[in-house]
C-alpha atoms as a PDB file:
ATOM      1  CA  UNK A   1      92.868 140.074 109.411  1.00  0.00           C
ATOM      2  CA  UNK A   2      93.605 139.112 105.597  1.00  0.00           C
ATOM      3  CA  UNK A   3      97.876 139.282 105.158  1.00  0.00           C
ATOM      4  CA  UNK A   4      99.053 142.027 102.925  1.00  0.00           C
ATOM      5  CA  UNK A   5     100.036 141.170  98.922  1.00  0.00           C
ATOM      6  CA  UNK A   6     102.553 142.502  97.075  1.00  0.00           C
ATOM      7  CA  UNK A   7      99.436 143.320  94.799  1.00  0.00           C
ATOM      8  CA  UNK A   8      97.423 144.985  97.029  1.00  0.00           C
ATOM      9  CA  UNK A   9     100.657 147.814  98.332  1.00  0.00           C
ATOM     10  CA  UNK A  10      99.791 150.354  95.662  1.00  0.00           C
ATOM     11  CA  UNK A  11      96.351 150.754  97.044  1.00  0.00           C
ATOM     12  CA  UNK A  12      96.863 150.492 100.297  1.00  0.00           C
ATOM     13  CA  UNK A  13      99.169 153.242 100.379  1.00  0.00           C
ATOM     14  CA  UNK A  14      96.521 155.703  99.594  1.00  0.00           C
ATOM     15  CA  UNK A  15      94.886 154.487 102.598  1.00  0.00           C
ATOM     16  CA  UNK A  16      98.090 155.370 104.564  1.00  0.00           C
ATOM     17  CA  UNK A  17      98.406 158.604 103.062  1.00  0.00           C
ATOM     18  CA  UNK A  18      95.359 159.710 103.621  1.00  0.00           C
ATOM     19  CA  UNK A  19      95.475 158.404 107.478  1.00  0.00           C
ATOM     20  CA  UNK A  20      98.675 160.386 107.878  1.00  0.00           C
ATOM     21  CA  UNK A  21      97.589 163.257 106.126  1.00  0.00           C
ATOM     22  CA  UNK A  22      97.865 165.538 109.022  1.00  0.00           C
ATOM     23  CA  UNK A  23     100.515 163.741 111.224  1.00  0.00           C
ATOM     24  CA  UNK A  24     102.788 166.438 112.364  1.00  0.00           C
ATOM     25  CA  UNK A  25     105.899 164.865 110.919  1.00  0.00           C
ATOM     26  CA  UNK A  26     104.772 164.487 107.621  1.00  0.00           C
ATOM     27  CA  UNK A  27     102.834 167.998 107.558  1.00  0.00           C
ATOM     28  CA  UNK A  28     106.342 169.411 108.774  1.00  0.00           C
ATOM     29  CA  UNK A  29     108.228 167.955 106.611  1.00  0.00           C
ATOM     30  CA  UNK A  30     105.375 168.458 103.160  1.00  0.00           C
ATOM     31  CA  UNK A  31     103.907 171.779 104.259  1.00  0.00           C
ATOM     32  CA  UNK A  32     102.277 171.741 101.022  1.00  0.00           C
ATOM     33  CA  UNK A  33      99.044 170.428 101.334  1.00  0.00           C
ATOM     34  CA  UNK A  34      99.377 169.538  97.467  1.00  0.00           C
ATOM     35  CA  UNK A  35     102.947 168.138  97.635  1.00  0.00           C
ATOM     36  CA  UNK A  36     101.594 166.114 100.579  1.00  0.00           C
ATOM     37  CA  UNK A  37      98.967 164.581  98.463  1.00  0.00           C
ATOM     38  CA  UNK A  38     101.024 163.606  95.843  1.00  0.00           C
ATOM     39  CA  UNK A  39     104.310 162.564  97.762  1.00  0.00           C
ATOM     40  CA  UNK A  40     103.106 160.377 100.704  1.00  0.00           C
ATOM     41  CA  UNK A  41     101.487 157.571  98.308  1.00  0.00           C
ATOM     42  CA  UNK A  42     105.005 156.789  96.932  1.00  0.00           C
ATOM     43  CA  UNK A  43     106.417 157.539 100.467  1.00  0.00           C
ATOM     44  CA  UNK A  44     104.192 154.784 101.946  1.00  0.00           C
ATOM     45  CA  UNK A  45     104.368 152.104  99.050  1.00  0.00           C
ATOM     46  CA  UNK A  46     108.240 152.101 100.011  1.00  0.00           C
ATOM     47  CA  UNK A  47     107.167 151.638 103.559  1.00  0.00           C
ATOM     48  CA  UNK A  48     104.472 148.761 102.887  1.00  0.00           C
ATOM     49  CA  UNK A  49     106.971 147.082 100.602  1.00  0.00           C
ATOM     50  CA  UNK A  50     109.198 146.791 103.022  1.00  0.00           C
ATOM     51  CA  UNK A  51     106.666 145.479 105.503  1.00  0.00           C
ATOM     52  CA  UNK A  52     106.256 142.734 102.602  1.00  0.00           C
ATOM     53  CA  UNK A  53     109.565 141.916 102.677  1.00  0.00           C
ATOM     54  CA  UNK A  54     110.990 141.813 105.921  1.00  0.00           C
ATOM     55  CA  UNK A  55     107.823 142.118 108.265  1.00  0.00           C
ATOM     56  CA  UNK A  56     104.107 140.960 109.124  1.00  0.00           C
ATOM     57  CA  UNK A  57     101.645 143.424 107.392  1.00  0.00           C
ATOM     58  CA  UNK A  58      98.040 142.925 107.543  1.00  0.00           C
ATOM     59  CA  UNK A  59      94.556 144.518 106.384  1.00  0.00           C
ATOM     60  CA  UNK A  60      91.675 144.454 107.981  1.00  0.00           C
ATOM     61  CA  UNK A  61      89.724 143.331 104.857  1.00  0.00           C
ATOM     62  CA  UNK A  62      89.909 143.912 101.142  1.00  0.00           C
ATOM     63  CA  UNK A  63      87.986 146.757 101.312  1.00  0.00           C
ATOM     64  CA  UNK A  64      91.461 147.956 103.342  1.00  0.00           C
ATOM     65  CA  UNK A  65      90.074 150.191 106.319  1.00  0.00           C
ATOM     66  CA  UNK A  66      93.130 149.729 108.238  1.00  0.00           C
ATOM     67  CA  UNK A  67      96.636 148.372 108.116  1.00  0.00           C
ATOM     68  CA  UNK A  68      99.295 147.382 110.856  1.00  0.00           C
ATOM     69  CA  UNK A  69     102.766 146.646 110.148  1.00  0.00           C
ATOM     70  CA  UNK A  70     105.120 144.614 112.906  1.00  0.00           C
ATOM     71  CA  UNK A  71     108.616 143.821 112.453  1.00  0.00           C
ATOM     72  CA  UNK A  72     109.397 140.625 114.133  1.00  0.00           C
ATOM     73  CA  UNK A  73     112.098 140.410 116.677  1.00  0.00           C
ATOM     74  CA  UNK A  74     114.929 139.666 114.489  1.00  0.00           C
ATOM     75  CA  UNK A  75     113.896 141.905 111.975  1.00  0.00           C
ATOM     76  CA  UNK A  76     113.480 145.186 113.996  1.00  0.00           C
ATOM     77  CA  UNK A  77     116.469 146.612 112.526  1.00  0.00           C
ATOM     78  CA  UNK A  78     116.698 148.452 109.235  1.00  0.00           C
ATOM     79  CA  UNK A  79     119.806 147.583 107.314  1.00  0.00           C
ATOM     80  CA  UNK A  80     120.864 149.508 104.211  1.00  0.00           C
ATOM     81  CA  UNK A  81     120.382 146.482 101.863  1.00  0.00           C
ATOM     82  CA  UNK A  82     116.693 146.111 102.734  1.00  0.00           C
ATOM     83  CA  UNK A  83     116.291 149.790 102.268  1.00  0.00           C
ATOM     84  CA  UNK A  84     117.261 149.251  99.006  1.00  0.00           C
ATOM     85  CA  UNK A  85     115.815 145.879  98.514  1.00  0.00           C
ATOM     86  CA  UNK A  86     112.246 147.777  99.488  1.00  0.00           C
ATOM     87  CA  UNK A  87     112.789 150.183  96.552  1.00  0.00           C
ATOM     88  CA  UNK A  88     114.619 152.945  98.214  1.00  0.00           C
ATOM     89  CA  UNK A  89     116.711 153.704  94.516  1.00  0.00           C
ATOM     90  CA  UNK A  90     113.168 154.362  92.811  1.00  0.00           C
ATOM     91  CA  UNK A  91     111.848 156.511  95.859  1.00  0.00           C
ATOM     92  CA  UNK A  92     114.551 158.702  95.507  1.00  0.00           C
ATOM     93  CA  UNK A  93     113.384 159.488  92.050  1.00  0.00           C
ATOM     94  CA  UNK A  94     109.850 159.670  93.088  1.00  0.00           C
ATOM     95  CA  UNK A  95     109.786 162.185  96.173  1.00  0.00           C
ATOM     96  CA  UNK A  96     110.554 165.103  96.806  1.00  0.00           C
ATOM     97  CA  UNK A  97     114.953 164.586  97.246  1.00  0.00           C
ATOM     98  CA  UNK A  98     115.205 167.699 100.021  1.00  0.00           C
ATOM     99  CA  UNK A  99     112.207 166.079 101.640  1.00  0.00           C
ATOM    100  CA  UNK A 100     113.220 162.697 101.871  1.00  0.00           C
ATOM    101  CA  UNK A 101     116.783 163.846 103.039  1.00  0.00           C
ATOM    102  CA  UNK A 102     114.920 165.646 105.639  1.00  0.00           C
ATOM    103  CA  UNK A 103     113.265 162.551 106.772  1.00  0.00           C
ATOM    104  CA  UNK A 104     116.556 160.763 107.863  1.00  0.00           C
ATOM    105  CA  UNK A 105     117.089 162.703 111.103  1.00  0.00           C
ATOM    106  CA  UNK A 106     113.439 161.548 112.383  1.00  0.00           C
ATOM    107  CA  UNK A 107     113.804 158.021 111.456  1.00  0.00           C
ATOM    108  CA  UNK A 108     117.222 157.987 113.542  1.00  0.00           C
ATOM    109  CA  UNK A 109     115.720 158.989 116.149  1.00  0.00           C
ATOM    110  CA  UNK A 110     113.116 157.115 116.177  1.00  0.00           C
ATOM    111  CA  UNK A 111     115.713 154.137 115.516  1.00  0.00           C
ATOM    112  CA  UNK A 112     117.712 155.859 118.782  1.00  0.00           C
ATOM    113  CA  UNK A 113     115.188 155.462 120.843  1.00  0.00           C
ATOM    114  CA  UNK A 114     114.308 152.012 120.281  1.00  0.00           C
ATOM    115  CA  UNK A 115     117.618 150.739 120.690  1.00  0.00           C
ATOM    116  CA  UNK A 116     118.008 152.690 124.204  1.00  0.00           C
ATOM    117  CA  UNK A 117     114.196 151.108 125.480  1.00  0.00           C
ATOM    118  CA  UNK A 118     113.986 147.776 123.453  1.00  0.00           C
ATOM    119  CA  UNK A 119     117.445 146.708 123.464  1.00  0.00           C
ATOM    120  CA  UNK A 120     116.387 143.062 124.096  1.00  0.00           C
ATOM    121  CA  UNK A 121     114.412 140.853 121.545  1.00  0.00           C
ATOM    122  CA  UNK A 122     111.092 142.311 120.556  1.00  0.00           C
ATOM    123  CA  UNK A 123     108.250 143.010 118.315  1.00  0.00           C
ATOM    124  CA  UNK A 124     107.920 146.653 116.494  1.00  0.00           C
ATOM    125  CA  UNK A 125     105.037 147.779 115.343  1.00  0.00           C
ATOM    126  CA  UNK A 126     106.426 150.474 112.683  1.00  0.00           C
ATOM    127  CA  UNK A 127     103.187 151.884 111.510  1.00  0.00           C
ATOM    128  CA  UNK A 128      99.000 151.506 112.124  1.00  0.00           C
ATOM    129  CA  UNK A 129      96.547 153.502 109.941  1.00  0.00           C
ATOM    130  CA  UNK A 130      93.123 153.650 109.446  1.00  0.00           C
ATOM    131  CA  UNK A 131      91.074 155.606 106.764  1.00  0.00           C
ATOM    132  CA  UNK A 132      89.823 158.385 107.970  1.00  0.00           C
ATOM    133  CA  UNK A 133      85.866 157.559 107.052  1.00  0.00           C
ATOM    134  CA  UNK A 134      86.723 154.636 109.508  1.00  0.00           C
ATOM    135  CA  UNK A 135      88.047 155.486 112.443  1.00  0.00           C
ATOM    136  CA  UNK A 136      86.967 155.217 115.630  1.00  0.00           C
ATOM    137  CA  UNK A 137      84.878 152.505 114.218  1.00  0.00           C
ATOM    138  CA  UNK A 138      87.174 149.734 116.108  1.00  0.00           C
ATOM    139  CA  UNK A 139      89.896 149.070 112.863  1.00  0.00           C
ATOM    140  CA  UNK A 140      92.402 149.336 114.811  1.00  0.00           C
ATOM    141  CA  UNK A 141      91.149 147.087 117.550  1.00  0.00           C
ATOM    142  CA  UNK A 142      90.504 144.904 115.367  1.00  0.00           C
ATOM    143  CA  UNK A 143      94.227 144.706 113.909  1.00  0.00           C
ATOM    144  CA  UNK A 144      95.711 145.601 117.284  1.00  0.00           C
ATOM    145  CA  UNK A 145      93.830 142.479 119.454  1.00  0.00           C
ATOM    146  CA  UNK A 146      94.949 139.646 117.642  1.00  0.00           C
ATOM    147  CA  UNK A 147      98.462 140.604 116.718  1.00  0.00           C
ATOM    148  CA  UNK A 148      99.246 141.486 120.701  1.00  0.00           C
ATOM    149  CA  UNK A 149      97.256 138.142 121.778  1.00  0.00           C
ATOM    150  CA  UNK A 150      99.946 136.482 119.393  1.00  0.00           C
ATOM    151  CA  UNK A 151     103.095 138.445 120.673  1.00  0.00           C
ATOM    152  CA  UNK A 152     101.634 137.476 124.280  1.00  0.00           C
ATOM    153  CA  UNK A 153     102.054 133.812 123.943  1.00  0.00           C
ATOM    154  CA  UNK A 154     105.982 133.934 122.445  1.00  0.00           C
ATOM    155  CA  UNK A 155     106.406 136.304 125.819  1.00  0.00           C
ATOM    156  CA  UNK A 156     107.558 139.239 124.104  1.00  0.00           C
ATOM    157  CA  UNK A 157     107.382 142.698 124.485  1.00  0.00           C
ATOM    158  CA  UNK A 158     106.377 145.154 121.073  1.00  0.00           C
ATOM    159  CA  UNK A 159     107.773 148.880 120.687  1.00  0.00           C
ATOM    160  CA  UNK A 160     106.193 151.664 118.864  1.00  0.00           C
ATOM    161  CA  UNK A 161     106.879 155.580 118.601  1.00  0.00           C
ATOM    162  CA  UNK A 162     104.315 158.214 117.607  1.00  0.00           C
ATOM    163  CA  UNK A 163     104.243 162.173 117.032  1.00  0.00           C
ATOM    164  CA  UNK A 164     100.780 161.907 117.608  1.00  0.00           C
ATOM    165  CA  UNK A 165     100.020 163.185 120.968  1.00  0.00           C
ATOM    166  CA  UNK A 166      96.574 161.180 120.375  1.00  0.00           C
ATOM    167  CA  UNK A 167      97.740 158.328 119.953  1.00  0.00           C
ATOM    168  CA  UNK A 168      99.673 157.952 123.137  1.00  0.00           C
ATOM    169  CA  UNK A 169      95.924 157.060 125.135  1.00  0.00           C
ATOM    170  CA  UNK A 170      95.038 154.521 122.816  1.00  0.00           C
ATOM    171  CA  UNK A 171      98.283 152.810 123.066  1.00  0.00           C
ATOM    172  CA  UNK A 172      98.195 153.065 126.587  1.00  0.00           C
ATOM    173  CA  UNK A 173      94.738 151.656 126.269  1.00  0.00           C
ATOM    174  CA  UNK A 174      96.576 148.488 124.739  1.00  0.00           C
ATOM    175  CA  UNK A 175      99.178 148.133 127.692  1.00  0.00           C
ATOM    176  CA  UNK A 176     101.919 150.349 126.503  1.00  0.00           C
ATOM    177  CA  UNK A 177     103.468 152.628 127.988  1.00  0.00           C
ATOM    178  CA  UNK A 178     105.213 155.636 127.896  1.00  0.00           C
ATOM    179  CA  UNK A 179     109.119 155.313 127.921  1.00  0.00           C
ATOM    180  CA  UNK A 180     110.420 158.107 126.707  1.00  0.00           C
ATOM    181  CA  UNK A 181     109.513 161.581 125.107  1.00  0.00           C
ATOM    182  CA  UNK A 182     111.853 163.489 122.830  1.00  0.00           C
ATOM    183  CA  UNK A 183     111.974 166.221 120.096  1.00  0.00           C
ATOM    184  CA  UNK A 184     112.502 165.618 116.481  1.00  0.00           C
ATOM    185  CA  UNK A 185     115.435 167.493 115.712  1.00  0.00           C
ATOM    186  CA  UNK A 186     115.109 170.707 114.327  1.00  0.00           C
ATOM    187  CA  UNK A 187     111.766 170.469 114.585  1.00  0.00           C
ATOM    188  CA  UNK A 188     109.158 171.309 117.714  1.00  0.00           C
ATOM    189  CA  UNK A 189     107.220 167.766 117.474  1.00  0.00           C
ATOM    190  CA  UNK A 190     107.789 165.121 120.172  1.00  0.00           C
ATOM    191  CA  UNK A 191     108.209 161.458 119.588  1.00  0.00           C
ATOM    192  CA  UNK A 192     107.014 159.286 122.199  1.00  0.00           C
ATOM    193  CA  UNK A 193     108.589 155.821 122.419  1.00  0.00           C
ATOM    194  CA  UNK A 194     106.265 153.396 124.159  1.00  0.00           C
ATOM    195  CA  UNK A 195     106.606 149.902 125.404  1.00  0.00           C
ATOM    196  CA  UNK A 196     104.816 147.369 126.195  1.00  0.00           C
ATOM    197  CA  UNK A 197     106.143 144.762 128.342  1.00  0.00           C
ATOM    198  CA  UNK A 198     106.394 140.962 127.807  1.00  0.00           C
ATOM    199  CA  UNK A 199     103.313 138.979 129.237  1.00  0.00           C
ATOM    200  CA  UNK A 200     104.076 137.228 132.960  1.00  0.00           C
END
């Protein structure tokens, strides 16, 4: 794993975009197959610039098949002066303003249900992607192996949420597991908060 630059966000956005491309959130919330193209870049840069800032974000190589971002334990919580420190002012005039506003009500409760389920010190991972040319082509293992092995030896446990019904197998596959399922509201899409405990 090769640790994210400040250099290297722009472009790795695209490969976030592109990897979320038809996540249910995001196609809820950009039906627009155009608007999605051209909005999530932007959308993730903010979200990779604040992994920069405030997190652990790594690439699988510089050719960028994959990314994982993990908040460390006493980062896990998103104050409003790291929003804007991560460039939430210059999103705003980026995106799509109804769309973003729309966002707020997922990310709270997403935030919701960590705080009920990890209410203890953890690790978050707050996003994994892989190009879509590359997946299933062992990216994410490859991202996902050493950063658990790590959070294994401090004895901590790692959250995550998903709307990717997928997704919930392969995290299982990992050792989390499945504490809680709930519905974005105003919206028919679940979220699944998993957990995966600390090591004995």
């Amino acid at each position: 794993m090769i640790r994210l630059s400040a250099s290297q966000v722009k472009s790795t956005s695209k490969v976030v975009a592109r990897a979320f491309h038809n996540d249910p959130l995001m196609s809820h919330y950009f039906p627009d197959e155009f608007e999605r193209k051209r909005w999530l870049p932007p959308l993730y840069q903010f979200v990779l610039r604040y992994g920069v800032l405030f997190g652990e974000t790594y690439v699988t190589s510089s050719n960028l098949e994959g990314v994982a971002l993990l908040l460390p334990p006493q980062e896990t919580g998103m104050s409003f002066w790291k929003i804007l420190k991560a460039g939430a002012l210059s999103l705003a005039f980026t995106v799509k303003p109804n769309a973003l506003a729309k966002l707020w009500p997922s990310l709270r409760t997403s935030e919701n249900a960590r705080k009920r389920h990890a209410y203890f010190p953890h690790w978050c991972l707050f996003l994994l992607a892989v190009e879509p040319a590359y997946q299933g082509k062992g990216c994410a293992s490859a991202l996902l192996k050493p950063m658990l092995a790590r959070i294994d030896s401090e004895r901590l446990p790692c959250y995550l949420d998903t709307t990717e019904e997928r997704n919930v197998s392969l995290y299982q596959h990992y050792g989390f597991r499945v504490a809680e399922v709930s519905k974005v509201p105003n919206t028919d899409i679940n979220l699944w908060a998993m957990l995966r405990d600390k090591a004995a």
